[in-house]
C-alpha atoms as a PDB file:
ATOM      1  CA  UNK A   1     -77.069 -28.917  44.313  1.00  0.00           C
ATOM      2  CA  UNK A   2     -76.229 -26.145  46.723  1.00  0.00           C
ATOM      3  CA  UNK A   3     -79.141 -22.926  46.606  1.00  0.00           C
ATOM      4  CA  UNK A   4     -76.318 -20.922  44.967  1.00  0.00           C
ATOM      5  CA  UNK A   5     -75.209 -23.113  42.683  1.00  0.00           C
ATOM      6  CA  UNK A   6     -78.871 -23.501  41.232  1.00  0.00           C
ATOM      7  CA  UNK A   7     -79.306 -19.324  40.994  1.00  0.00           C
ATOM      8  CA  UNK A   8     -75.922 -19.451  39.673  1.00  0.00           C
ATOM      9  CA  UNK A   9     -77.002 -22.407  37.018  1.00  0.00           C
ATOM     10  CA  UNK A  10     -79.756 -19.798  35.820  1.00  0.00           C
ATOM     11  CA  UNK A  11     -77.671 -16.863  35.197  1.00  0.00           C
ATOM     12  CA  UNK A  12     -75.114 -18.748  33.506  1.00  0.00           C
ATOM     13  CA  UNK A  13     -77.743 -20.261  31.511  1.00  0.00           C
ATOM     14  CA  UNK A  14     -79.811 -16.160  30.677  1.00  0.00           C
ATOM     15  CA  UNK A  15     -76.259 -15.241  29.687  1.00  0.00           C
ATOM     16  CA  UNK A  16     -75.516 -17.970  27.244  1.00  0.00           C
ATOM     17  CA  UNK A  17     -78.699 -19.326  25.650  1.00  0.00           C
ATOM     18  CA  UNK A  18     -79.576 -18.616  22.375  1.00  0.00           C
ATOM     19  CA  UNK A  19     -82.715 -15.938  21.256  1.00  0.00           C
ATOM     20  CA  UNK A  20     -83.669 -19.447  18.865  1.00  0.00           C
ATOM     21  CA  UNK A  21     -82.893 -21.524  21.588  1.00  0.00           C
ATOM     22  CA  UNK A  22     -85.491 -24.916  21.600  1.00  0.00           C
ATOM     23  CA  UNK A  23     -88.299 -24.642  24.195  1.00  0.00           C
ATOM     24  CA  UNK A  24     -88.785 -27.870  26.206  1.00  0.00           C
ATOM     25  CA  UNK A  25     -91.570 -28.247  28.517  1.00  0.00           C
ATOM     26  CA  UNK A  26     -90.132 -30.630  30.843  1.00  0.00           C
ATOM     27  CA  UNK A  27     -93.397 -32.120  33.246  1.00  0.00           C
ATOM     28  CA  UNK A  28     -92.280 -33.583  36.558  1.00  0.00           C
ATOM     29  CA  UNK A  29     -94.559 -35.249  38.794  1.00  0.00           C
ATOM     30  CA  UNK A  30     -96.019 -38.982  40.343  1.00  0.00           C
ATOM     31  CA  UNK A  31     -96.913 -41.484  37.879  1.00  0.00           C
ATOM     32  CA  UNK A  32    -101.233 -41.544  37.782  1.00  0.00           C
ATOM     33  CA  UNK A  33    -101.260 -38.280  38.105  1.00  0.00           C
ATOM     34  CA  UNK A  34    -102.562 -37.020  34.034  1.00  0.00           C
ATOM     35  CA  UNK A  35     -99.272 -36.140  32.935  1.00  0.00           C
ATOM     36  CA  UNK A  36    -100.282 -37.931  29.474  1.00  0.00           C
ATOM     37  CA  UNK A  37    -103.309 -35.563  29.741  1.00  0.00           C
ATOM     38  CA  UNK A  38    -101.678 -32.726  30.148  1.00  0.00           C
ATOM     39  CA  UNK A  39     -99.133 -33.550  27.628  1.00  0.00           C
ATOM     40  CA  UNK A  40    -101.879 -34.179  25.099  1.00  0.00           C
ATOM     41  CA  UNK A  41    -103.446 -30.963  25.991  1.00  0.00           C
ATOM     42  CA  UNK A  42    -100.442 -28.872  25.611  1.00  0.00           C
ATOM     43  CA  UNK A  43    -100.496 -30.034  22.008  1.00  0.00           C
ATOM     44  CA  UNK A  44    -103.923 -28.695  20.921  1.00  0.00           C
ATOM     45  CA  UNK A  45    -102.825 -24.951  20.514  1.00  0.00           C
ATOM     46  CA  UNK A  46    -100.620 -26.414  17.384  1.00  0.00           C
ATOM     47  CA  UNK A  47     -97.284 -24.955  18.908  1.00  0.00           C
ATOM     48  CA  UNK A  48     -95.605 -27.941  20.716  1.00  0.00           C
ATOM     49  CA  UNK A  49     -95.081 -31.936  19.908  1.00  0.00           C
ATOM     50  CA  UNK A  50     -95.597 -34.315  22.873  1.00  0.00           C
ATOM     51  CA  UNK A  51     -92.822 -36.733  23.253  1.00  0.00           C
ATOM     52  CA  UNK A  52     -94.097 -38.767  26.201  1.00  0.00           C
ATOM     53  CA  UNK A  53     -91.813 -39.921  28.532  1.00  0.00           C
ATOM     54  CA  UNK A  54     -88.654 -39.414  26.608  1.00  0.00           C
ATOM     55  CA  UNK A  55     -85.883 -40.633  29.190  1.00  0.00           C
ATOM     56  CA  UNK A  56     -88.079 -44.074  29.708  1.00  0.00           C
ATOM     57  CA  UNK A  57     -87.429 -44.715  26.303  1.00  0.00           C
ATOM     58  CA  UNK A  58     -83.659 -43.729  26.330  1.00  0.00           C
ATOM     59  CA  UNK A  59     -82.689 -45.670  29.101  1.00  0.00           C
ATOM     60  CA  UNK A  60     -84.447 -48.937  27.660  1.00  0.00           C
ATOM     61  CA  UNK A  61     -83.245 -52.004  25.366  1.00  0.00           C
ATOM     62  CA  UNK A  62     -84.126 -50.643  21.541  1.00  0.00           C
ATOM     63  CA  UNK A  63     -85.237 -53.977  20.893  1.00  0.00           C
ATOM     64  CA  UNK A  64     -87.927 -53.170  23.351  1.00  0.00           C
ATOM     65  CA  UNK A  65     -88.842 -49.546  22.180  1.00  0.00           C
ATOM     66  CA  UNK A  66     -89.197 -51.035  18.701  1.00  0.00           C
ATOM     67  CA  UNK A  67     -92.127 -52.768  19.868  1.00  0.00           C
ATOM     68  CA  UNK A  68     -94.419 -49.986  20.949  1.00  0.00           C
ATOM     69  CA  UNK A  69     -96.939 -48.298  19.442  1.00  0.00           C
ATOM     70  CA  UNK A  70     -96.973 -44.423  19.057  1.00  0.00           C
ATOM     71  CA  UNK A  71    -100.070 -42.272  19.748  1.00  0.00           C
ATOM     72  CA  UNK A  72     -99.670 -40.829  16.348  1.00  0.00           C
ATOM     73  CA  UNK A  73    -101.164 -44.262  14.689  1.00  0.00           C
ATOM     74  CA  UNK A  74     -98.031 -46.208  13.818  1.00  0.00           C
ATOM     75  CA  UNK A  75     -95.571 -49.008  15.599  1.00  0.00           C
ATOM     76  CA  UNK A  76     -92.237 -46.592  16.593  1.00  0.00           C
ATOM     77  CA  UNK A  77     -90.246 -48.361  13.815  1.00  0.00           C
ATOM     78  CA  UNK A  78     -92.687 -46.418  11.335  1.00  0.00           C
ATOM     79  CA  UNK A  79     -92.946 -43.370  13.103  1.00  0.00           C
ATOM     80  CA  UNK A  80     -91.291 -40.355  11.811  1.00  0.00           C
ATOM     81  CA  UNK A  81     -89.973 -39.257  14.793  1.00  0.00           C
ATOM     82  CA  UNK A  82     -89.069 -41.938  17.062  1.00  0.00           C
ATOM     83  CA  UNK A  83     -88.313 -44.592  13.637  1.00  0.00           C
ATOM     84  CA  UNK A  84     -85.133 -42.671  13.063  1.00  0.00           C
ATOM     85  CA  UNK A  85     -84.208 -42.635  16.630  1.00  0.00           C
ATOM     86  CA  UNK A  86     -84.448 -46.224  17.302  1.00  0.00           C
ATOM     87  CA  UNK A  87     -82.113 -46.858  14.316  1.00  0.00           C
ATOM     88  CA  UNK A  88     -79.721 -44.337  15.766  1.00  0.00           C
ATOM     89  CA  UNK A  89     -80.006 -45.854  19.137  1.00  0.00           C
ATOM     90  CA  UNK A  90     -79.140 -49.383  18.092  1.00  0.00           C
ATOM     91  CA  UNK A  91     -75.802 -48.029  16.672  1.00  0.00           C
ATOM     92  CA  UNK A  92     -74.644 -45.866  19.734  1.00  0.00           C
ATOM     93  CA  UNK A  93     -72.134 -47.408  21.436  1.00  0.00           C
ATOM     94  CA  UNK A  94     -72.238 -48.464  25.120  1.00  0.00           C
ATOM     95  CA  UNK A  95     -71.343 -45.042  27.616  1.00  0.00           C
ATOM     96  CA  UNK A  96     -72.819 -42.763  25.038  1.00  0.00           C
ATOM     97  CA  UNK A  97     -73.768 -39.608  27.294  1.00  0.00           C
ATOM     98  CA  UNK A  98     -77.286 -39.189  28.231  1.00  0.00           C
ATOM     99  CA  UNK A  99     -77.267 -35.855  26.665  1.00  0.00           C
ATOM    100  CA  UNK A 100     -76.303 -36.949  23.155  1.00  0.00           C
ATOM    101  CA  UNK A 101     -79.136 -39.521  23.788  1.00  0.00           C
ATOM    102  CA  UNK A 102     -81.549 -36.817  24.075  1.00  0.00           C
ATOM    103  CA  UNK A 103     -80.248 -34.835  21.646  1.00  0.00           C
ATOM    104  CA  UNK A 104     -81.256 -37.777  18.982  1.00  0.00           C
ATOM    105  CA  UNK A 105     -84.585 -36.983  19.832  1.00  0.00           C
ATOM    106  CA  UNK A 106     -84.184 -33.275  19.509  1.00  0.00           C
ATOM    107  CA  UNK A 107     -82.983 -33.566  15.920  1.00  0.00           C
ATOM    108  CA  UNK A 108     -85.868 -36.137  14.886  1.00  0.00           C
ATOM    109  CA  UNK A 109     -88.373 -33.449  16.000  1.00  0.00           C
ATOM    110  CA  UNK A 110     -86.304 -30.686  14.165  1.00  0.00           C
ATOM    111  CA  UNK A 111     -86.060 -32.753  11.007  1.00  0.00           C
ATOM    112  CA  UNK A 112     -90.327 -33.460  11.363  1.00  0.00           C
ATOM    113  CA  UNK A 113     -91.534 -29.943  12.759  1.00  0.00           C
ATOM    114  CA  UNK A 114     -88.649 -27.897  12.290  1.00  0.00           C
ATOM    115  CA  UNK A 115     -86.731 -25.592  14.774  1.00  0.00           C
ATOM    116  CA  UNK A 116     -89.606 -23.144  15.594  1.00  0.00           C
ATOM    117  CA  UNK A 117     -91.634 -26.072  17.445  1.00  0.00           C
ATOM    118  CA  UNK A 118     -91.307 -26.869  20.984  1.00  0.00           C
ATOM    119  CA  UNK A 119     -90.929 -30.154  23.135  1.00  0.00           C
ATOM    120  CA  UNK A 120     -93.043 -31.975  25.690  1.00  0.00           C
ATOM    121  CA  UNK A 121     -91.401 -34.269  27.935  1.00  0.00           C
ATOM    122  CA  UNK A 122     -93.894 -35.732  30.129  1.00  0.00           C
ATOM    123  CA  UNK A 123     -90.878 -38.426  31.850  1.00  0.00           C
ATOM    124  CA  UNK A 124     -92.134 -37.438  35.142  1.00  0.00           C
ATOM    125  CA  UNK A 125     -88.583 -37.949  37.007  1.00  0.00           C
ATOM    126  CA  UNK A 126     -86.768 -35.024  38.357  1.00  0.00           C
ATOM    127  CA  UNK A 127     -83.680 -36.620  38.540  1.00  0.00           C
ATOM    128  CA  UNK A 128     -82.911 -36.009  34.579  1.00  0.00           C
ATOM    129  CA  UNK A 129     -83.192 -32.291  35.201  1.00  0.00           C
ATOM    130  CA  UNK A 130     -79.822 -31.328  36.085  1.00  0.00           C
ATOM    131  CA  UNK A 131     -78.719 -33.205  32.773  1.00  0.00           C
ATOM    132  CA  UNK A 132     -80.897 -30.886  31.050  1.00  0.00           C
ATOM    133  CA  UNK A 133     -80.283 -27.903  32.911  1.00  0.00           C
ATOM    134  CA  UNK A 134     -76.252 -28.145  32.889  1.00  0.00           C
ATOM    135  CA  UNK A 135     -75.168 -30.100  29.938  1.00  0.00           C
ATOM    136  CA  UNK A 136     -77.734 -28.955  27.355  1.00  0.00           C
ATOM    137  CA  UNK A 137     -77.673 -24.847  27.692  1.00  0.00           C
ATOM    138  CA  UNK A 138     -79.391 -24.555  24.249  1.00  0.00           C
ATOM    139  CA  UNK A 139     -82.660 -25.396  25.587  1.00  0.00           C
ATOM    140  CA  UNK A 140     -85.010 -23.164  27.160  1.00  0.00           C
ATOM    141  CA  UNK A 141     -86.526 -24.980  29.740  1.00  0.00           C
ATOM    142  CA  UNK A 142     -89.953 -24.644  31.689  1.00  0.00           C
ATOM    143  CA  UNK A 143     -90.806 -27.246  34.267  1.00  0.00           C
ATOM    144  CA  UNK A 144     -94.689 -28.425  35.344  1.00  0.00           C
ATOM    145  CA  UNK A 145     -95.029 -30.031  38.391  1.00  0.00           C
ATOM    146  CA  UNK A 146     -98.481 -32.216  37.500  1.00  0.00           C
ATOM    147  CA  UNK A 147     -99.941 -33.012  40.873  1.00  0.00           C
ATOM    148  CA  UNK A 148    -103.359 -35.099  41.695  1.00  0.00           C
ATOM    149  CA  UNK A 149    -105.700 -34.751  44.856  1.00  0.00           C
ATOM    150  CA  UNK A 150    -104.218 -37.231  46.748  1.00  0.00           C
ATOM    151  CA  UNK A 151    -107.228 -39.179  47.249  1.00  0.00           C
ATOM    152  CA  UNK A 152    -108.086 -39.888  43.517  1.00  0.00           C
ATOM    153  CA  UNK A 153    -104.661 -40.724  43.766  1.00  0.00           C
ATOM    154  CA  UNK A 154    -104.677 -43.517  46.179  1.00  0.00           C
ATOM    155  CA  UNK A 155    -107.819 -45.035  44.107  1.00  0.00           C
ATOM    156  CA  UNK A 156    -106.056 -44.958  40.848  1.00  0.00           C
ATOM    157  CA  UNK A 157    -103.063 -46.365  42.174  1.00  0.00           C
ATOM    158  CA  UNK A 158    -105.116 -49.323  44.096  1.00  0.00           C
ATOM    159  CA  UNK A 159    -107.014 -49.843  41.031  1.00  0.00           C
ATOM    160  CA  UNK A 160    -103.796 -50.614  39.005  1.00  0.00           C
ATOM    161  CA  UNK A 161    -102.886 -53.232  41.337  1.00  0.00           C
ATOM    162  CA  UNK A 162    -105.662 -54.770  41.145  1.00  0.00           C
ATOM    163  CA  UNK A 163    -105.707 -54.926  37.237  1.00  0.00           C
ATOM    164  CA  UNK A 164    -102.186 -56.147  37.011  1.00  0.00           C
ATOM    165  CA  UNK A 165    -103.055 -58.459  39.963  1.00  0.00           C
ATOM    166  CA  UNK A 166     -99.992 -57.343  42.138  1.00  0.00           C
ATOM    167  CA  UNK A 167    -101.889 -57.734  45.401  1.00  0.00           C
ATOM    168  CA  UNK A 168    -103.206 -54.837  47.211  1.00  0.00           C
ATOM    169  CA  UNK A 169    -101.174 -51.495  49.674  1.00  0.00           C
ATOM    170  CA  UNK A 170    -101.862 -49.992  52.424  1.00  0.00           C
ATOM    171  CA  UNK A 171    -103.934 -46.754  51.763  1.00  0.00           C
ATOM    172  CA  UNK A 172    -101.284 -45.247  54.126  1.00  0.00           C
ATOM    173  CA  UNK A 173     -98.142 -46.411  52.242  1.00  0.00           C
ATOM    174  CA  UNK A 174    -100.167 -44.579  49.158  1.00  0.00           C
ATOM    175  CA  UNK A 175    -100.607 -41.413  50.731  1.00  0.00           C
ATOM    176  CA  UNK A 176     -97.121 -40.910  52.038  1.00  0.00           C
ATOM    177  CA  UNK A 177     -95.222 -42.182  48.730  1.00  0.00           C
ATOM    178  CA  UNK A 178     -97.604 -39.474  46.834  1.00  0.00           C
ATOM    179  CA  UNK A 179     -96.180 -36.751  49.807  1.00  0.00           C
ATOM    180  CA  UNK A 180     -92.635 -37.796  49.787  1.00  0.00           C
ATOM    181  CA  UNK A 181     -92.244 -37.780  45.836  1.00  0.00           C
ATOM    182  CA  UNK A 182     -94.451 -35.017  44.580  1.00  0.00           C
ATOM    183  CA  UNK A 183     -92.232 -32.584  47.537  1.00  0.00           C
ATOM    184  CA  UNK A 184     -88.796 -34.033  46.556  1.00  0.00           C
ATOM    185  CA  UNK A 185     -89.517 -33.697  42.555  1.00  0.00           C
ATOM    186  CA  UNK A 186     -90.719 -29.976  43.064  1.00  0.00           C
ATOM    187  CA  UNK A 187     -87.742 -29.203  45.445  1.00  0.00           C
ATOM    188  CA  UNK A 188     -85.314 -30.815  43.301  1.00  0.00           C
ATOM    189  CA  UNK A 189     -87.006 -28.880  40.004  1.00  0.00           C
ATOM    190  CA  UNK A 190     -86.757 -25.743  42.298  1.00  0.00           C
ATOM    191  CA  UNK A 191     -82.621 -26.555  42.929  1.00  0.00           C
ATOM    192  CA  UNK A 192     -82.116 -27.504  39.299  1.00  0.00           C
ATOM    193  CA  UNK A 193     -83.486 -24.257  37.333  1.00  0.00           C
ATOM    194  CA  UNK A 194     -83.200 -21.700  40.587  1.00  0.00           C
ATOM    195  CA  UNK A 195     -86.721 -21.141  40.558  1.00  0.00           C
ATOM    196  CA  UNK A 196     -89.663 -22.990  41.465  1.00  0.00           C
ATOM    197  CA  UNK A 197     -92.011 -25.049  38.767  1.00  0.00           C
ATOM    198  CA  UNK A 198     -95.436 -24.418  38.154  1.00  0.00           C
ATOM    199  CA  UNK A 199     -97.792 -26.321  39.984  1.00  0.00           C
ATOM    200  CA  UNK A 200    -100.358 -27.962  37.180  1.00  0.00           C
ATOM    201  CA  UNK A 201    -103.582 -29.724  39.270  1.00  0.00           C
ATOM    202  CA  UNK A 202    -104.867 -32.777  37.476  1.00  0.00           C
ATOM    203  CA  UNK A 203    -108.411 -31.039  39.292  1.00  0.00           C
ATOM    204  CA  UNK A 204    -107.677 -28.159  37.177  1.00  0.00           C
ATOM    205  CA  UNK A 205    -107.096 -29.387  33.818  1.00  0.00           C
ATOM    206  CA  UNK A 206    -109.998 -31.253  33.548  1.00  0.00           C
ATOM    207  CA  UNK A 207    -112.771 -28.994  36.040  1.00  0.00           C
ATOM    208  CA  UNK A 208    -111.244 -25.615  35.158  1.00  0.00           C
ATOM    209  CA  UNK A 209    -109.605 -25.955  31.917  1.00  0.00           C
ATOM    210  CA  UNK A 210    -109.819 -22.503  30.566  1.00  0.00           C
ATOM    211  CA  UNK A 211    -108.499 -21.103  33.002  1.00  0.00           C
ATOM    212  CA  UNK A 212    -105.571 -23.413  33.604  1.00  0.00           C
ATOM    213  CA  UNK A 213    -105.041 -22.691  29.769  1.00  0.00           C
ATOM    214  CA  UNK A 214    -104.627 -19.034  30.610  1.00  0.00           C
ATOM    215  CA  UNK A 215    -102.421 -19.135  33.274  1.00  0.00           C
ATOM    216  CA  UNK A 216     -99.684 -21.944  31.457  1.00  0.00           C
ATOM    217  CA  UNK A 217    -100.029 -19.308  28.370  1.00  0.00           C
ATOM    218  CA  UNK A 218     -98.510 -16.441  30.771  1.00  0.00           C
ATOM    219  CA  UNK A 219     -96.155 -19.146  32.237  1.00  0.00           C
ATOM    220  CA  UNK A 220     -94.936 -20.399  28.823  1.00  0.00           C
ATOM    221  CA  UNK A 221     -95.203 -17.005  26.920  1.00  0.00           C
ATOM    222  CA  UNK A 222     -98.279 -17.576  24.202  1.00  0.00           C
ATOM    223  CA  UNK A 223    -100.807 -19.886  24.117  1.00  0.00           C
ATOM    224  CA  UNK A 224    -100.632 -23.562  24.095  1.00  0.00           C
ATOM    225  CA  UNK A 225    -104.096 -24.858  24.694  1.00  0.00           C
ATOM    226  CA  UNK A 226    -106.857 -24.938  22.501  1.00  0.00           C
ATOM    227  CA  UNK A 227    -109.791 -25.931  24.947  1.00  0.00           C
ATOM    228  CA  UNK A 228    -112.172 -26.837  21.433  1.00  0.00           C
ATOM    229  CA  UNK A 229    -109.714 -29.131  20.242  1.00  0.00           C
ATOM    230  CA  UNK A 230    -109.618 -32.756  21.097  1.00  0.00           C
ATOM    231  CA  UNK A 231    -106.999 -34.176  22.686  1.00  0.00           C
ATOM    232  CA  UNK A 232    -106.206 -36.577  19.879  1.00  0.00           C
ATOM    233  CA  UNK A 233    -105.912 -33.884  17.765  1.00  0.00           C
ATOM    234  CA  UNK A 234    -102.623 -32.254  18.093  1.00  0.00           C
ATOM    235  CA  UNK A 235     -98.867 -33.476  17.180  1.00  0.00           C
ATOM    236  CA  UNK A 236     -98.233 -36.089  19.440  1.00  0.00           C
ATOM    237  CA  UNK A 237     -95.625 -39.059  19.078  1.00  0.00           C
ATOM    238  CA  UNK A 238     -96.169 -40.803  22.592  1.00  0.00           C
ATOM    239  CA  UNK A 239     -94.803 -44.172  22.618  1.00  0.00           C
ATOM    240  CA  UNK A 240     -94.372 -44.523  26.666  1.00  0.00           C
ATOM    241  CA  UNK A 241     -97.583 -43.247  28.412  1.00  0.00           C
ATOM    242  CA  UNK A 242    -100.718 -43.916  29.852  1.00  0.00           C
ATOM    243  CA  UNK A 243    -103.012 -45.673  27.694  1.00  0.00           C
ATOM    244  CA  UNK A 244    -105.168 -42.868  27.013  1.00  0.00           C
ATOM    245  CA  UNK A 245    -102.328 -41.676  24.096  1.00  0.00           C
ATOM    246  CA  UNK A 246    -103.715 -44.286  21.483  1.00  0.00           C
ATOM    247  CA  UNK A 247    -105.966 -42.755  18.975  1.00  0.00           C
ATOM    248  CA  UNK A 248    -108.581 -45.391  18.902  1.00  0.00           C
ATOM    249  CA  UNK A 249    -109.133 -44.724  22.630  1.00  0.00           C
ATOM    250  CA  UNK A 250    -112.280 -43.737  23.303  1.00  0.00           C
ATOM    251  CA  UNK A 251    -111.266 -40.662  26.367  1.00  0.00           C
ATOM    252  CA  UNK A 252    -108.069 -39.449  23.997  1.00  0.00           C
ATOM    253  CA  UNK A 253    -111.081 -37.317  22.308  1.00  0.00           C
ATOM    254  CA  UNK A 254    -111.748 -35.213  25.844  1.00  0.00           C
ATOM    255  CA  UNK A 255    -111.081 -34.567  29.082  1.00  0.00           C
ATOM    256  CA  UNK A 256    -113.124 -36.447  31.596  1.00  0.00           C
ATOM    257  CA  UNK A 257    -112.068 -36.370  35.293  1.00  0.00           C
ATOM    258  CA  UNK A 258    -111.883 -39.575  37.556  1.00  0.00           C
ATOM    259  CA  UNK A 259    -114.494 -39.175  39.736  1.00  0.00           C
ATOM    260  CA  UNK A 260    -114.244 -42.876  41.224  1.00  0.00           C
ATOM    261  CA  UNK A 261    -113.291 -41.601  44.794  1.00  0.00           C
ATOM    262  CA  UNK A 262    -116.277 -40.252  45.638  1.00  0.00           C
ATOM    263  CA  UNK A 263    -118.128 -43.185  45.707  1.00  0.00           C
ATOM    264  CA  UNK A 264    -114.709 -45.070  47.194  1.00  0.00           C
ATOM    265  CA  UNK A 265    -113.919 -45.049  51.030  1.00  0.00           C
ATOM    266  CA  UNK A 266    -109.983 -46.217  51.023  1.00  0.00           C
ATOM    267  CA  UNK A 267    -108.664 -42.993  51.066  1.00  0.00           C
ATOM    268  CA  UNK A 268    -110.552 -41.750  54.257  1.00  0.00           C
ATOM    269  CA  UNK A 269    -108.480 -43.340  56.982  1.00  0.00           C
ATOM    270  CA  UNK A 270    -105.433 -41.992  55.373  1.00  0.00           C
ATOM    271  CA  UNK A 271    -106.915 -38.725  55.448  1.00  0.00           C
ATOM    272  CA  UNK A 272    -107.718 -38.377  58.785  1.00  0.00           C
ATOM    273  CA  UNK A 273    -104.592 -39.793  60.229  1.00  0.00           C
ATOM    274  CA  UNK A 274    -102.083 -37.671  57.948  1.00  0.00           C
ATOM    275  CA  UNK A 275    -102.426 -34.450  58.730  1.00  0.00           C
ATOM    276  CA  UNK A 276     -98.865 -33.547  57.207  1.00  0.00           C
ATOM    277  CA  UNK A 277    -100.552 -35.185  53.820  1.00  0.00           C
ATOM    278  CA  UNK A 278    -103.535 -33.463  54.192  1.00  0.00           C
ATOM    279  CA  UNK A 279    -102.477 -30.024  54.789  1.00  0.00           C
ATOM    280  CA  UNK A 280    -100.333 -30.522  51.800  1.00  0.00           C
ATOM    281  CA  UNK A 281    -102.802 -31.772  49.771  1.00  0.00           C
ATOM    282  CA  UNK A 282    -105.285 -28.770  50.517  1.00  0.00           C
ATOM    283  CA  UNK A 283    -102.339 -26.532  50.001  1.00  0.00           C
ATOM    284  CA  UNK A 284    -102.478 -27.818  46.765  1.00  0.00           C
ATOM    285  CA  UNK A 285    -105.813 -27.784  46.239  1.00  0.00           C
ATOM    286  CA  UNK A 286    -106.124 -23.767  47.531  1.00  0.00           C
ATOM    287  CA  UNK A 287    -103.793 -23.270  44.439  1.00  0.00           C
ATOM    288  CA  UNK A 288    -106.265 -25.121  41.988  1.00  0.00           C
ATOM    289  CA  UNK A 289    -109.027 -22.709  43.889  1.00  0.00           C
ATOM    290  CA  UNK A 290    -107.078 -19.488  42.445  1.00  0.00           C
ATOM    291  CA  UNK A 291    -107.024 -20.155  38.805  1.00  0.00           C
ATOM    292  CA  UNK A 292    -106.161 -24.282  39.392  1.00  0.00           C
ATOM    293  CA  UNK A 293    -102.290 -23.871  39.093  1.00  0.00           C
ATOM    294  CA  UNK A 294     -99.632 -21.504  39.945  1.00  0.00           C
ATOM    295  CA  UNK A 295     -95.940 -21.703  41.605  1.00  0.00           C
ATOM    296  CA  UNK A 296     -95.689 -21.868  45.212  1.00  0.00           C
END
């Protein structure tokens, strides 16, 4: 999308959205990086429902969805939100729009929480923007770019491998896929609303949570985060997340941060030998400094 096409996306979207228009907060980012967290978190205040990652969900067999189990305590098939929208999904015929897809969802929530609530989408992928940006103007939508030092990163991610036993990467091929996707998902957020996302530090949320809390309430208008709630504790119907979204796990009560690259040496090859990566990372990182997130 051409620069003027996205500041010309946003006006047409001032001029025509509704004053009760549906607030979505819309969190783009890499996988591993505490976008379940942060979803989660957003939830405590009361004033949103997490949703997970909505578009994983849409885009997968129905069969399949029917077999996970939601962070609110139930298998999807009972859950009040995301029951109904299986059922829905299973009689949609083939080429129905992605939009009308999501807009399923929309009117599960609505029928739940009501109109006044908003929406957490923590899919991650930037690519779905535009489709909620152009073909659904009654939203009002706020993007979060989630971002995670890219050295707790590369342990997480190595980690993973190694518990699904899919062999081991390169520390290098970690640290340039985290650099490549976290700049092309906050460009193309940037393109698709005209304006740039705010930056939300995994760092931050967990080592500087009240003031992370403050800043997203000036972002997103009032305040979202209740930093003496637990996690667990707020309206949440995640069915595709990390595994942290179950309420019998034992972190979904509080934040704790994943300190297991400090006593880890993978990531310091990387390090030295990607400058590019590491300048962007402590770019990053300068931002979590001053209040742990912010736009660029």
């Amino acid at each position: 999308m051409p620069e003027d096409a996205g500041a010309d996306l946003v006006r047409h979207r001032a001029g025509t959205m509704s004053p009760t228009a549906r607030k979505l907060i819309y969190i783009v980012g890499s996988s591993h990086s505490g976008s379940t967290v942060l979803d989660m978190l957003l939830t405590t205040g009361g004033k949103a429902v997490g949703l997970g990652q909505v578009w994983r969900v849409l885009r997968e067999d129905p069969v399949r969805t029917r077999a996970r189990v939601c962070s609110c305590g139930t298998t999807a098939p009972e859950c009040a939100i995301w029951g109904p929208v299986t059922e829905r999904l299973l009689q949609l015929p083939n080429g129905t729009p992605l939009q009308d897809r999501y807009r399923i969802v929309l009117e599960s929530v609505d029928r739940v929480y009501g109109q006044e609530i908003s929406v957490i989408d923590s899919s991650k992928h930037a690519d779905y923007l535009p489709i909620l940006a152009s073909q659904m103007p009654d939203l009002n939508l706020t993007v979060l770019h989630n971002i995670k030092d890219v050295r707790p990163f590369t342990i997480s991610i190595l980690d993973n491998l190694a518990r699904k036993a899919l062999g081991r990467a390169l520390p290098e091929r970690i640290f340039y896929q985290w650099y490549r996707d976290n700049r092309a998902c906050y460009a193309l957020a940037a393109r698709s609303l005209g304006r740039p996302p705010t930056r939300v530090m995994y760092e931050g949320l967990c080592l500087s949570t009240e003031a992370v809390a403050a800043r997203l309430a000036e972002v997103l208008g009032e305040n979202y985060i209740d930093v003496d709630t637990a996690l667990n504790c707020g309206h949440t119907h995640i069915i595709s997340g990390n595994r942290l979204r179950l309420r019998d796990a034992v972190k979904a009560k509080r934040l704790v941060y994943d300190c297991r690259w400090l006593v880890r040496s993978e990531w310091l090859r990387p390090y030295v030998l990607m400058p590019m990566v590491r300048h962007y990372n402590e770019q990053c990182l300068r931002e979590f400094g001053n209040l742990g997130c912010m736009g660029d």
